[in-house]
N, C-alpha and C. Protein backbone atom coordinates (compact mmCIF):
# COMPACT_ATOMS: atom_id res chain seq x y z
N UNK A 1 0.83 -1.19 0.00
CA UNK A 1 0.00 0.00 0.00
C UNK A 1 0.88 1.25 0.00
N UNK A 2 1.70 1.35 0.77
CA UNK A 2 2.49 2.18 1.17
C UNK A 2 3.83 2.34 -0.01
N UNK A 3 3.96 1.39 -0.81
CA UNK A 3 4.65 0.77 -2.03
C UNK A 3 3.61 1.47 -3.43
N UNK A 4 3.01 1.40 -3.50
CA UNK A 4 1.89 2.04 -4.14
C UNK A 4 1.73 3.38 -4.41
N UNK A 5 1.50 4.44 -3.40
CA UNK A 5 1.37 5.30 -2.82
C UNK A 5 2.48 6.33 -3.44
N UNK A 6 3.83 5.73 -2.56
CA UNK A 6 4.84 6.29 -3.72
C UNK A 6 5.41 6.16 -4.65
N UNK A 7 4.50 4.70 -5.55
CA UNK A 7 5.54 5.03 -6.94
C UNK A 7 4.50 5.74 -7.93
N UNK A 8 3.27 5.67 -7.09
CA UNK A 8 2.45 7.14 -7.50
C UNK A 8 2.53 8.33 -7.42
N UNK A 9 2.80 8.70 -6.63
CA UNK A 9 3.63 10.27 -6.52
C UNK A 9 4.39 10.60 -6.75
N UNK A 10 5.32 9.75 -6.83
CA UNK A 10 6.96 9.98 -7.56
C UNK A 10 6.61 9.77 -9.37
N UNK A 11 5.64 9.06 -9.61
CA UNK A 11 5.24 8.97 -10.56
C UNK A 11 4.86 10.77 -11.65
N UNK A 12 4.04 11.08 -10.65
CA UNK A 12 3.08 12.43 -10.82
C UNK A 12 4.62 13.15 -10.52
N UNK A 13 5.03 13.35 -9.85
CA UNK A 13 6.06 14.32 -9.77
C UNK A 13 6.85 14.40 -10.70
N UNK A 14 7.49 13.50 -10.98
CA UNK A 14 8.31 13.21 -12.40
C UNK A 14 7.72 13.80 -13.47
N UNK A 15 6.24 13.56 -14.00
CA UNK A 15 5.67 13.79 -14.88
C UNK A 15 5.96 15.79 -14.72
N UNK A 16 5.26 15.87 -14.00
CA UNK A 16 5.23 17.35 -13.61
C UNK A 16 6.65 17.96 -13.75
N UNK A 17 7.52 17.49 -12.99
CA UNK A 17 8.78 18.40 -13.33
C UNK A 17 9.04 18.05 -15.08
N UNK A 18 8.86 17.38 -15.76
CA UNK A 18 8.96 17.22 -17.11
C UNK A 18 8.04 17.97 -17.75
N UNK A 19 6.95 18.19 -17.43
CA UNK A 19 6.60 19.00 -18.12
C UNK A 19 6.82 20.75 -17.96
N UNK A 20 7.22 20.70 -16.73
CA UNK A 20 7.38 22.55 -16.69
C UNK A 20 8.66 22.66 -17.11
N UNK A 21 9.54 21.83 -17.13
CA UNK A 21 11.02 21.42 -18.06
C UNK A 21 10.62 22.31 -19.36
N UNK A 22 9.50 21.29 -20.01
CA UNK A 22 9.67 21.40 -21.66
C UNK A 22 8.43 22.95 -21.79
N UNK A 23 8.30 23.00 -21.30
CA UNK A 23 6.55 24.01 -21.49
C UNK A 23 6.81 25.53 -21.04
N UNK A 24 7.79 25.76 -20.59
CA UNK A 24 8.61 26.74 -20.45
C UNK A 24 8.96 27.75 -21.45
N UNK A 25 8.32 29.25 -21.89
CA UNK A 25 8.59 29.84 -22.27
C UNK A 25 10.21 30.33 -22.54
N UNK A 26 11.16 30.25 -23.59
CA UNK A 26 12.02 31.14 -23.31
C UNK A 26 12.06 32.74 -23.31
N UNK A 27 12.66 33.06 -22.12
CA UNK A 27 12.36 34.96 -22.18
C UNK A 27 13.61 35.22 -22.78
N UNK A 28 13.44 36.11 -23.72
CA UNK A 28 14.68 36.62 -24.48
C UNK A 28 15.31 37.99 -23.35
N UNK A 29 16.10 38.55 -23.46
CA UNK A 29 16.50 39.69 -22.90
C UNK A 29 16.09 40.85 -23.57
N UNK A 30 15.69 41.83 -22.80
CA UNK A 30 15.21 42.97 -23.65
C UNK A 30 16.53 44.03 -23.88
N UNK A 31 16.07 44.54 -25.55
CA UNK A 31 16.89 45.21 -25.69
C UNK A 31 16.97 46.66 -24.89
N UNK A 32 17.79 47.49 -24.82
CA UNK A 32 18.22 48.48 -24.55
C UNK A 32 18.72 49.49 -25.53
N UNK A 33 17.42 49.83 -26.46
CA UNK A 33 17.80 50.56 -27.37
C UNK A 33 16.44 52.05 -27.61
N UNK A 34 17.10 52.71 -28.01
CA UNK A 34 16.58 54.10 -27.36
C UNK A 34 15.47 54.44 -27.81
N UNK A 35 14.23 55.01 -27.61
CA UNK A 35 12.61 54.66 -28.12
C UNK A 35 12.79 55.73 -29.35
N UNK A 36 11.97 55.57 -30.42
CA UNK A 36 12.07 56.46 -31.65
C UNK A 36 11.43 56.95 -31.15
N UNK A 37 11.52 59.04 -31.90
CA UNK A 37 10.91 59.90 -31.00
C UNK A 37 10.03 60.30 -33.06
N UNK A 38 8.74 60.31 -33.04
CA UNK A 38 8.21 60.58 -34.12
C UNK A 38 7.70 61.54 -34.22
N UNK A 39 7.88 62.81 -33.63
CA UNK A 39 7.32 64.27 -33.50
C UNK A 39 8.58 64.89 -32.70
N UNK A 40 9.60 64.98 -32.82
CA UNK A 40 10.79 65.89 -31.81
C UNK A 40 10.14 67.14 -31.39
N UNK A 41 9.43 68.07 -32.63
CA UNK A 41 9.11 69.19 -32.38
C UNK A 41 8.21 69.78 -31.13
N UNK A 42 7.26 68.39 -30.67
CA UNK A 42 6.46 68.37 -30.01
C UNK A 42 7.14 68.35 -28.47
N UNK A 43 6.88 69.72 -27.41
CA UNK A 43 7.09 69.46 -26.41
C UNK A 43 6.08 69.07 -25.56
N UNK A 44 6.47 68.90 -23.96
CA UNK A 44 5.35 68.70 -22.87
C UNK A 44 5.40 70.40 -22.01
N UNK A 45 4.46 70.57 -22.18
CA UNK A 45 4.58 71.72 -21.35
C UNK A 45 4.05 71.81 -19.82
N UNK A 46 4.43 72.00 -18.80
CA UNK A 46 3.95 71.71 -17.58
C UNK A 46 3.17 73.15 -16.99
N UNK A 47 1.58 72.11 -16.58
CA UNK A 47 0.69 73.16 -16.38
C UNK A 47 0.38 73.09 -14.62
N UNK A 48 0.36 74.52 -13.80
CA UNK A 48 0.48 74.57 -12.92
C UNK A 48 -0.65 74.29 -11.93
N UNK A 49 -1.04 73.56 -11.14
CA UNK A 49 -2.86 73.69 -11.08
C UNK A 49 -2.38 73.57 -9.40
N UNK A 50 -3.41 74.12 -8.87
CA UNK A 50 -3.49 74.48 -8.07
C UNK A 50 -4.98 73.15 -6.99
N UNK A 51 -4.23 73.02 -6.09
CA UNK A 51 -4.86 71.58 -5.59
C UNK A 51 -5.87 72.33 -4.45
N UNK A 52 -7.17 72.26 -4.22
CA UNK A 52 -8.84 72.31 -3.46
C UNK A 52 -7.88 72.29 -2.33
N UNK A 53 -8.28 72.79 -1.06
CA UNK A 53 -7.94 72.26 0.23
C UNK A 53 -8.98 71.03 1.01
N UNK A 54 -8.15 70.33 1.62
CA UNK A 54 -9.16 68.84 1.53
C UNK A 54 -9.49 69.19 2.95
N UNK A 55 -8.76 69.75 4.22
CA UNK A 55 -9.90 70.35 5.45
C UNK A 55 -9.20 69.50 6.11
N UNK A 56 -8.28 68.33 5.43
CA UNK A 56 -7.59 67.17 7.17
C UNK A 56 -6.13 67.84 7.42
């Protein structure tokens, strides 16, 4: 019974580590290359706003 038991689970386990083995995405490394800018001309202009008083 007890003979049983674990060559069932060792069974399932095996299976399992084999499959997250093979089923495994590879992650590539991301590049580090500089974002294209498609409007240069275009700035951000920062607008000043003024925040309600909340009373706490």
């Amino acid at each position: 019974m007890i003979l049983t038991i674990t060559l069932v689970l060792s069974t399932l386990i095996l299976t399992n580590m084999l499959l997250l083995k093979f089923s495994c995405n590879k992650i590539s490394k991301p590049n580090n290359k500089k974002p294209v800018v498609l409007r240069p001309e275009i700035t951000t202009s920062q607008i000043d706003e003024e925040l309600a008083p909340t009373g706490s």
